[in-house]
Protein backbone atom coordinates (compact mmCIF):
# COMPACT_ATOMS: atom_id res chain seq x y z
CA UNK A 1 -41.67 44.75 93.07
CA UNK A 2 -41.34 46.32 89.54
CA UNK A 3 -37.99 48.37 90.27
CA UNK A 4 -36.78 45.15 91.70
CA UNK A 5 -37.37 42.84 88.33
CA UNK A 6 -35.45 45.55 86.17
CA UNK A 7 -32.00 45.08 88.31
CA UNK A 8 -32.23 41.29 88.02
CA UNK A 9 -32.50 41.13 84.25
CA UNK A 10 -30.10 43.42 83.90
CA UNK A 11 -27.33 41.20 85.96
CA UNK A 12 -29.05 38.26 84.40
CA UNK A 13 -28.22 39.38 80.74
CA UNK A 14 -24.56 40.89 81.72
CA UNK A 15 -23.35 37.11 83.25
CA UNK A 16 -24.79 35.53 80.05
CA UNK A 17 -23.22 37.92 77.78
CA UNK A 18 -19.74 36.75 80.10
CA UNK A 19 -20.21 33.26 79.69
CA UNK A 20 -21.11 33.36 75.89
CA UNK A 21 -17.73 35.87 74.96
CA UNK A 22 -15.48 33.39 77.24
CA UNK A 23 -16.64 30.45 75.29
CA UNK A 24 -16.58 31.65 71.72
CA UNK A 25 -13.43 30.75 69.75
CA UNK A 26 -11.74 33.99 68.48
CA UNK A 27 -12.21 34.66 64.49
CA UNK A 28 -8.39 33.45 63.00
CA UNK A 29 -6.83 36.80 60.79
CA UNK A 30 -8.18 37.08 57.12
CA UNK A 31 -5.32 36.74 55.04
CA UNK A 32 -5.21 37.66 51.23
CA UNK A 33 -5.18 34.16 49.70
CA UNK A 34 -8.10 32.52 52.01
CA UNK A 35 -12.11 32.46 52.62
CA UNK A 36 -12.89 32.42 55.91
CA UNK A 37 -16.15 30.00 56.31
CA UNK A 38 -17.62 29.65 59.64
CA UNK A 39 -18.96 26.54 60.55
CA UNK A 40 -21.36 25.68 63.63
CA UNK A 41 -19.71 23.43 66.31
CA UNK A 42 -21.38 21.23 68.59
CA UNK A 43 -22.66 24.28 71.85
CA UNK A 44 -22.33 27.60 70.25
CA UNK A 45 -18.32 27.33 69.93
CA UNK A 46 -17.80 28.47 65.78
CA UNK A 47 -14.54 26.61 63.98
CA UNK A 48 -13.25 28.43 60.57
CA UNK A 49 -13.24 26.41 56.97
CA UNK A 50 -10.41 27.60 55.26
CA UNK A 51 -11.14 27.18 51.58
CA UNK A 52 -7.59 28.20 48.95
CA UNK A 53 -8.44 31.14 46.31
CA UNK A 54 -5.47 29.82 44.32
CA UNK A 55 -5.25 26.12 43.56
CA UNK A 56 -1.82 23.79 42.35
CA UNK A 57 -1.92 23.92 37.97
CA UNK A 58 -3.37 21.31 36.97
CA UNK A 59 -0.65 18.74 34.41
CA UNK A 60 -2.23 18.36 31.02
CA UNK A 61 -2.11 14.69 30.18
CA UNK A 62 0.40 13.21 27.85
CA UNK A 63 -0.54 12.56 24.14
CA UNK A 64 1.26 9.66 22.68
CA UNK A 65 0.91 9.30 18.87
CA UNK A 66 0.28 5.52 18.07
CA UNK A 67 -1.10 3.59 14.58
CA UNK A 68 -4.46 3.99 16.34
CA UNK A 69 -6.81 7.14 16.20
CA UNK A 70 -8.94 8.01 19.59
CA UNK A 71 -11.94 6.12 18.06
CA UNK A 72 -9.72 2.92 18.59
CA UNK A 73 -9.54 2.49 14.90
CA UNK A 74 -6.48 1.76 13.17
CA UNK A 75 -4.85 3.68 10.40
CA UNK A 76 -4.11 0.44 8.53
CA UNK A 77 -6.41 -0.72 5.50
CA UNK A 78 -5.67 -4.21 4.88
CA UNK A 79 -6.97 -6.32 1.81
CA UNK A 80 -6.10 -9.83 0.87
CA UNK A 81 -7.41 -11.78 -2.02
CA UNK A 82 -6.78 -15.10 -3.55
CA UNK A 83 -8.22 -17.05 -6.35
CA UNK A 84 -7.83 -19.94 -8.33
CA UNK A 85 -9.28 -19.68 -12.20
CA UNK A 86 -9.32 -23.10 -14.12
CA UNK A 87 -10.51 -23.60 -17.76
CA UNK A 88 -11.29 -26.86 -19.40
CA UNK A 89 -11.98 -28.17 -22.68
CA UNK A 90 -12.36 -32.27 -23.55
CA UNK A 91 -13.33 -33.88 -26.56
CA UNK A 92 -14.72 -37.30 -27.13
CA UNK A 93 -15.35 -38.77 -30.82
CA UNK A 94 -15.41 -35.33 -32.10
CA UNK A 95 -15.53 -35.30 -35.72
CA UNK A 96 -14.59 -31.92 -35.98
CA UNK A 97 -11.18 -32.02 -34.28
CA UNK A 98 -9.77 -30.76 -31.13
CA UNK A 99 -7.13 -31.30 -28.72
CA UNK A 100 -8.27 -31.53 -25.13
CA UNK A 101 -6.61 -29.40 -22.36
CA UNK A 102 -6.43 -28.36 -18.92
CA UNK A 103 -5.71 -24.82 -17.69
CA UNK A 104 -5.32 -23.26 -13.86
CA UNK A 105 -3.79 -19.87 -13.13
CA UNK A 106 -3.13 -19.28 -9.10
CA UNK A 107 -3.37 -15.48 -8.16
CA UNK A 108 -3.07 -13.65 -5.37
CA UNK A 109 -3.21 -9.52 -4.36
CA UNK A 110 -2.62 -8.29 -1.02
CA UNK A 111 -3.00 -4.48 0.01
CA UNK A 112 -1.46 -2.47 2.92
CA UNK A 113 -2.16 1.09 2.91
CA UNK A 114 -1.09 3.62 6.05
CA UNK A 115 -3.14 7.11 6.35
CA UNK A 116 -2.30 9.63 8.95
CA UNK A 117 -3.03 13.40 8.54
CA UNK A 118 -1.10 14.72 5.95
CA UNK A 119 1.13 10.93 4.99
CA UNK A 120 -0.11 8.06 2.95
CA UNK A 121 2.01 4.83 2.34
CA UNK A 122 0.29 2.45 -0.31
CA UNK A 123 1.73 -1.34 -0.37
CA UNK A 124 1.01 -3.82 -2.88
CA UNK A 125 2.04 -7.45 -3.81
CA UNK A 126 0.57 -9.39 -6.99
CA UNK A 127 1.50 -12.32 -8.14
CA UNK A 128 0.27 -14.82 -10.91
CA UNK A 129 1.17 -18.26 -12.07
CA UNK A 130 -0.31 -20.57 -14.87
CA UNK A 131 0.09 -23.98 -16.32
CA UNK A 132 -1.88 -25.42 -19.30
CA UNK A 133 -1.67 -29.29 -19.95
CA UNK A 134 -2.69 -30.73 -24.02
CA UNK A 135 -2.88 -34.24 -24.57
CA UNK A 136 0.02 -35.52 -26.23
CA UNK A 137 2.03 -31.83 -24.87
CA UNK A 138 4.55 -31.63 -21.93
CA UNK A 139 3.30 -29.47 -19.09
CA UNK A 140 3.50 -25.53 -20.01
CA UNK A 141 3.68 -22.05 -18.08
CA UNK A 142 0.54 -19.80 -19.20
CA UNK A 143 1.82 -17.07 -16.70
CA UNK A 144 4.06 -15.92 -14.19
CA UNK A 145 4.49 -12.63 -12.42
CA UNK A 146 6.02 -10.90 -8.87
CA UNK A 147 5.21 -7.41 -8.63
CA UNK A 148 5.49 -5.37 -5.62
CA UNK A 149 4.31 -1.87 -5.84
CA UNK A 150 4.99 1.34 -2.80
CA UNK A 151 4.73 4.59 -2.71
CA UNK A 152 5.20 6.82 -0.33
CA UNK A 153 3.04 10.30 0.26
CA UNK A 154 2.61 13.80 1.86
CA UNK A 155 0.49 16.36 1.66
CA UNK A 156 0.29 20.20 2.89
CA UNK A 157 -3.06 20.33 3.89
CA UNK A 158 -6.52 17.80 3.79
CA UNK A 159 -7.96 19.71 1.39
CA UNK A 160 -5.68 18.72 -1.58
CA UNK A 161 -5.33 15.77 -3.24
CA UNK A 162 -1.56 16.33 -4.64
CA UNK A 163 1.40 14.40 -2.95
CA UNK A 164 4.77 14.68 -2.90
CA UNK A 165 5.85 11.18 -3.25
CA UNK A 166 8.60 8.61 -3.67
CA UNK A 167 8.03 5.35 -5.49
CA UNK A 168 9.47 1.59 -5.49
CA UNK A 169 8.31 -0.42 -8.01
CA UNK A 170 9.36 -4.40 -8.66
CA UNK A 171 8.55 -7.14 -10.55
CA UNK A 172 10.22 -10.32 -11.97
CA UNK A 173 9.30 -14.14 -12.40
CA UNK A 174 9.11 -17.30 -10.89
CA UNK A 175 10.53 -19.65 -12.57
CA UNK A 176 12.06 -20.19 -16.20
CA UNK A 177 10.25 -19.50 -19.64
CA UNK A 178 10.79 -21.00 -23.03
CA UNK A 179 10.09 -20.61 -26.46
CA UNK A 180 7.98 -23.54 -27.24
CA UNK A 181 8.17 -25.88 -28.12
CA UNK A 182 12.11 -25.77 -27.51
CA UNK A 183 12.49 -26.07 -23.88
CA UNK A 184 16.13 -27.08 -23.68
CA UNK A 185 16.94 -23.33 -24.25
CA UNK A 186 15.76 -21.41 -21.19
CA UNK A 187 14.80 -17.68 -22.73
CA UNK A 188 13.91 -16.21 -19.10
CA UNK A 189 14.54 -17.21 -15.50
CA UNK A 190 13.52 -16.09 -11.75
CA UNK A 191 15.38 -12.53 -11.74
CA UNK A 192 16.68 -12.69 -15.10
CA UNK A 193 14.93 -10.11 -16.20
CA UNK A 194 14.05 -8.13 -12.91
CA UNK A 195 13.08 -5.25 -12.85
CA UNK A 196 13.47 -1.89 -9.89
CA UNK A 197 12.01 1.28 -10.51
CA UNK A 198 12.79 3.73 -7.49
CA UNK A 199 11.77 7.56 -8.41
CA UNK A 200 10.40 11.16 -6.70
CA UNK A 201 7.34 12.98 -8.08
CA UNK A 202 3.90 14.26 -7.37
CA UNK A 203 0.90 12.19 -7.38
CA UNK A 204 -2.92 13.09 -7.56
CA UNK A 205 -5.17 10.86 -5.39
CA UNK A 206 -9.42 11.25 -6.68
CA UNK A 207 -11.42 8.77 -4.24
CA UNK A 208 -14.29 10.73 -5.84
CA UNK A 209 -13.36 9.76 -9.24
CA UNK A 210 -11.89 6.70 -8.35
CA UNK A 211 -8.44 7.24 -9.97
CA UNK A 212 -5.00 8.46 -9.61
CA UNK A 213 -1.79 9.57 -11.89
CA UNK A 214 1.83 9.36 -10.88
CA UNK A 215 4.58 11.90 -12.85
CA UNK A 216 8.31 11.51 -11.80
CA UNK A 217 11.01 13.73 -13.48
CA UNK A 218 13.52 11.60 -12.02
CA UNK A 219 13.02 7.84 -12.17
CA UNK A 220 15.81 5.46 -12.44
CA UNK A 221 15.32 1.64 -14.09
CA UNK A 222 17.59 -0.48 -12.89
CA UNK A 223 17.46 -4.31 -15.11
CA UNK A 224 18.50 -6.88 -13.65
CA UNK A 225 19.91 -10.53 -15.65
CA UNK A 226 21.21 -12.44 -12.76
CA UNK A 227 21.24 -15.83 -14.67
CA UNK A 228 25.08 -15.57 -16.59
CA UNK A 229 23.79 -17.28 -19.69
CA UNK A 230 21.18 -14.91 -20.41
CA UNK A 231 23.45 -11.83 -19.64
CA UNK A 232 26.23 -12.81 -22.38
CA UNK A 233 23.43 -13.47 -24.70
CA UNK A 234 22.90 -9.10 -24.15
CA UNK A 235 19.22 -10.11 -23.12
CA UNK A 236 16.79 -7.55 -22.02
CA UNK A 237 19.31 -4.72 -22.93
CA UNK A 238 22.11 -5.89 -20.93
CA UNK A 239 25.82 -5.75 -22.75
CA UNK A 240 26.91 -8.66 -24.01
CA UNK A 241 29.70 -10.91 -23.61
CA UNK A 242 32.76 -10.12 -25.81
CA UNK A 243 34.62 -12.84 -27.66
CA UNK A 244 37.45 -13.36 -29.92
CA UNK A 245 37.71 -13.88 -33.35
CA UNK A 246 37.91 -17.57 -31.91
CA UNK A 247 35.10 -17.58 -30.16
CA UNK A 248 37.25 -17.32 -26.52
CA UNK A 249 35.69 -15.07 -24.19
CA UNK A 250 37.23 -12.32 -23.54
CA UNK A 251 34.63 -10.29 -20.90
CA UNK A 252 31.52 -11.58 -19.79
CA UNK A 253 28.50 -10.11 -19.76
CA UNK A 254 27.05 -7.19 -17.67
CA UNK A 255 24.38 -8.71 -15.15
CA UNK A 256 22.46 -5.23 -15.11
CA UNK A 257 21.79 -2.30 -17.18
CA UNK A 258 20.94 1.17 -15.29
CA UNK A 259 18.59 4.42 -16.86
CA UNK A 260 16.97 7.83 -15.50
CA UNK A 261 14.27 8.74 -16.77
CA UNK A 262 10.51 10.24 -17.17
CA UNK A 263 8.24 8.34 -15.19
CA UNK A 264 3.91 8.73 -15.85
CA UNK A 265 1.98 6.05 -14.57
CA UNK A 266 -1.83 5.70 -14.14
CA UNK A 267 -4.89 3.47 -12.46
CA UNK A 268 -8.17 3.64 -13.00
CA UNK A 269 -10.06 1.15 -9.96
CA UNK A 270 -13.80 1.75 -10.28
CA UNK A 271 -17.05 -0.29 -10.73
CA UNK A 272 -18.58 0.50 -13.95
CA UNK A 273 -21.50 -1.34 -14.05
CA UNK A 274 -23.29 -3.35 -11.42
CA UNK A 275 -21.00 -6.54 -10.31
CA UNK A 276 -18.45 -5.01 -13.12
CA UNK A 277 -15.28 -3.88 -11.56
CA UNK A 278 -12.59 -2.12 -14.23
CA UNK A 279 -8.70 -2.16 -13.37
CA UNK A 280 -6.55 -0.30 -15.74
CA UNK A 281 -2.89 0.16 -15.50
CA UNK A 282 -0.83 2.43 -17.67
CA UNK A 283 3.08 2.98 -17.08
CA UNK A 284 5.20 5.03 -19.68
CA UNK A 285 8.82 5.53 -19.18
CA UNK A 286 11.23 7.05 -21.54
CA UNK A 287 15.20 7.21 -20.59
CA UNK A 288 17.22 10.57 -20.97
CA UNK A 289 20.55 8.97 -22.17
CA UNK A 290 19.16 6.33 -24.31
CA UNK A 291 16.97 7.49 -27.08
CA UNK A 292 15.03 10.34 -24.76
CA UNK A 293 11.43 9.83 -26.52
CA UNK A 294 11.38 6.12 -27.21
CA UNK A 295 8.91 5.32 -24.90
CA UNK A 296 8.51 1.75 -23.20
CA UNK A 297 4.90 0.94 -22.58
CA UNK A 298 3.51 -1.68 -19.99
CA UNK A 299 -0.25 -1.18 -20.09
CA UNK A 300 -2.41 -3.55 -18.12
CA UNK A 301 -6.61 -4.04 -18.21
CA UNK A 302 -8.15 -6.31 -15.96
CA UNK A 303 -12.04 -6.48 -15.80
CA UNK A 304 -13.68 -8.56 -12.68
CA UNK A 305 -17.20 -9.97 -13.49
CA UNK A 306 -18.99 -11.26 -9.93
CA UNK A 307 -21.41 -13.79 -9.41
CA UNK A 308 -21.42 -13.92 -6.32
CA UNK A 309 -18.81 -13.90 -3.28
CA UNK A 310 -16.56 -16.70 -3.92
CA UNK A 311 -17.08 -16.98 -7.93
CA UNK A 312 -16.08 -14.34 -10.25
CA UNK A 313 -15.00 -14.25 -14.41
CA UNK A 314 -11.63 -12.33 -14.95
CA UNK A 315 -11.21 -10.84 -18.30
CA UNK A 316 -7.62 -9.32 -18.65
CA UNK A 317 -4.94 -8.17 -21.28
CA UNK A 318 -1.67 -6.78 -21.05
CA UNK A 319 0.07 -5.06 -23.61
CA UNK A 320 4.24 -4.16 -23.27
CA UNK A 321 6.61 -2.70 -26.03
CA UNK A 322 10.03 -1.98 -24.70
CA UNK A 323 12.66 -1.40 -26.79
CA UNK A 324 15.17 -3.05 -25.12
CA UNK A 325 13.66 -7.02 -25.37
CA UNK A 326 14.25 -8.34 -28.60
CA UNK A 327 11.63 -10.80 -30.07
CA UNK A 328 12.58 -13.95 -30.65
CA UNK A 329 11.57 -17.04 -33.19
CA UNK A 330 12.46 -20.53 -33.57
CA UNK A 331 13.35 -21.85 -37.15
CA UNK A 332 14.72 -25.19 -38.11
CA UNK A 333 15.64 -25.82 -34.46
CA UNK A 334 17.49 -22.68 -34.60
CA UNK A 335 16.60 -19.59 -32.33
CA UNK A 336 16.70 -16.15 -34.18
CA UNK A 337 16.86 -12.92 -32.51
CA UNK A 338 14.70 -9.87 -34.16
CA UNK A 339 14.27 -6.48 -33.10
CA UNK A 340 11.88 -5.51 -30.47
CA UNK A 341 8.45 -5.67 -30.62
CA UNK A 342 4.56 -5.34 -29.03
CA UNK A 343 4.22 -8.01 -26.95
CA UNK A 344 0.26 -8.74 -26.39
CA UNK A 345 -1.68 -11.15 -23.66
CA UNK A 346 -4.91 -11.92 -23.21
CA UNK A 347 -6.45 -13.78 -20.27
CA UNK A 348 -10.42 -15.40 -19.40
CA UNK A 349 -11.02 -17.52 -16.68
CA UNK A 350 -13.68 -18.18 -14.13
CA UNK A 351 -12.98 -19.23 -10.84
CA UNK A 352 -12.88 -18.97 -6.81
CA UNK A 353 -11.83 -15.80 -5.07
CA UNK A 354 -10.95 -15.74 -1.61
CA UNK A 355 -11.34 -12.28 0.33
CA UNK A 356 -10.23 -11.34 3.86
C-alpha cells in the first residue's frame, strides 16, 4: 500500500502541473520603453499592465501680460478730489466801515498713475475757478486755471529711483480776465495765453522722502495767443502786428511764440505735521536763444489743513516772474504797458472736499 500512494501523487501532481501551464497566459516581450506589471485575473490566468517610461511634454501655459498683476490687483492708482471753498464777510451798522462780499472758488484734482516693472506714467488734471461778489461791484473772477501735467518713465532696474522720462505739461484759462475795474478791455482769454511744455530728461522718484525733481536739457515752450486781438497787441511775448505810418496794418500778429530750453522742476507732497499736508511746486525754465540765463519762475505752495473728511482750510500762494508778460496799469481810463514783473497770489479758504 505505501509503494502504491507514491505513483499516484506523482501522476496526480504531473496532470495539475498540465492543466495550470495550458491555462496561464504567456508573459508579452519586455521591450525597452515599458514596465511590465502583472496583475491577478479572475482563476489563476495573469494579464500584463503596461505602464510608459517616457510620457508626451507637457505645454507650459500661456502668459498674457494685462493692466492686472496675478494678485488681481490693478496697476492703476486712481485719485479724484473736489472741493468747494467759500468765504464771507457782511456788515450791518458798522461804524467802522466795510464793504460786504461773497467769495467761492470751485477746484478739482484728479490723478492717474500706471506702474509696471521698470515703466511709470503719472497723469494729472487741476483746475480752479473763483468769483468774488462786493456790494455795489459787478461780479469778478478771483481765479482760473487748466493744467494738465504727464510724464512718462523707465527705469533699468527696481532698485533705482532715476527715470528716463518724457514730459507734457499744459495749462491755460477758462474764460477772459480784466484789469479792473475796466472790463471792456479783455487782457486774457481761454487759450490766449496757453501754454505746452513737451521735453526729455531724467527724473528722481523718493516715496521715502516724499519728493521728486525733474531736469530736461531739452525742453521746448511753445505760447500760444489764439484770440487775434491779444496777438497784435505782442501779448505774452508773441510778435506784434505791424502797421504803417497810418496806422494800416500791414501783417498781423503771430498767434504763437516757440523756445528750447533748460527745464528743472520740483514737488515736495508730504504731511508735515499731523492733519498738515505741504504741496510745493517749483518750475524754472530758461530759453537758449532768448536771453540763455533769464530764468522764468512759476513757483506754487499749497498747504491743506484737515478737520475732518469732508472739511479742510487751504492756504496757498503762487508766485510767477516771466519775462515775457508785461505788467500792465490803468491810468485815466488809459491802459499802460510796463515791463515785466513778479506776479504774486495768495489764497485762504475753508471748505468741502470731496474724495473718491
Amino acid at each position: 500500500m505505501k509503494f502504491l500512494s507514491i505513483p499516484l501523487l506523482l501522476f496526480f501532481f504531473s496532470f495539475s502541473f498540465q492543466t495550470f501551464a495550458q491555462e496561464t497566459t504567456p508573459i508579452p516581450e519586455v521591450t525597452n520603453d515599458s514596465i511590465i506589471l502583472l496583475t491577478p485575473t479572475a482563476g489563476p490566468t495573469f494579464r500584463p499592465f503596461v505602464i510608459p517610461t517616457s510620457l508626451p511634454p507637457i505645454k507650459a501655459p500661456t502668459i498674457r501680460k494685462t493692466s492686472v498683476n496675478t494678485l488681481g490687483i490693478s496697476n492703476w492708482i486712481k485719485k479724484n478730489k473736489l472741493g468747494f471753498d467759500i468765504t464771507q464777510i457782511a456788515f450791518v451798522n458798522w461804524n467802522a466801515g466795510g464793504t460786504s462780499s461773497i467769495s467761492g472758488l470751485v477746484k478739482g484734482n484728479f490723478i492717474r498713475v500706471y506702474t509696471r516693472e521698470n515703466y511709470k506714467w503719472q497723469n494729472e488734471l487741476i483746475f480752479r475757478y473763483g468769483l468774488n461778489k462786493q456790494d455795489g461791484i459787478e461780479l469778478r473772477k478771483t481765479d482760473d486755471a487748466v493744467l494738465i501735467n504727464s510724464t512718462f518713465g523707465y527705469r533699468k532696474d527696481t532698485l533705482t529711483n532715476w527715470y528716463y522720462s518724457a514730459k507734457f505739461n499744459f495749462n491755460t484759462q477758462f474764460t477772459a480776465g480784466y484789469s479792473y475795474p475796466n472790463k471792456e478791455v479783455a487782457i486774457s482769454r481761454a487759450f490766449a495765453p496757453a501754454y505746452v511744455f513737451i521735453g526729455l530728461g531724467a527724473e528722481k522718484i523718493d516715496k521715502k522722502k516724499n519728493y521728486s525733481y525733474y531736469i530736461s536739457p531739452f525742453t521746448s515752450k511753445t505760447t500760444l495767443v489764439l484770440d487775434q486781438t491779444l496777438a497784435d497787441q505782442g501779448a505774452f511775448g508773441v510778435d506784434a502786428a505791424i502797421y504803417d505810418t497810418n496806422g494800416v496794418l500791414i501783417q498781423k500778429g503771430k498767434r504763437s511764440r516757440s523756445e528750447l530750453g533748460f527745464l528743472f522742476s520740483s514737488q515736495i507732497k508730504k504731511e508735515i505735521f499731523k492733519n498738515i499736508h505741504l504741496d510745493n511746486r517749483l518750475s524754472l525754465y530758461s530759453d537758449y536763444i532768448n536771453r540763455f540765463g533769464n530764468v522764468d519762475i512759476d513757483w506754487n505752495l499749497q498747504l491743506e489743513l484737515v478737520v475732518n473728511k469732508y472739511v479742510k482750510a487751504n492756504i496757498g500762494s503762487q508766485l510767477i516772474y516771466d519775462d515775457d508778460i508785461k505788467s500792465k496799469r490803468e491810468e485815466n481810463g488809459v491802459q499802460i504797458t510796463e515791463g515785466p514783473k513778479v506776479q504774486l497770489k495768495q489764497v485762504l479758504g475753508v471748505g468741502i472736499v470731496y474724495e473718491f
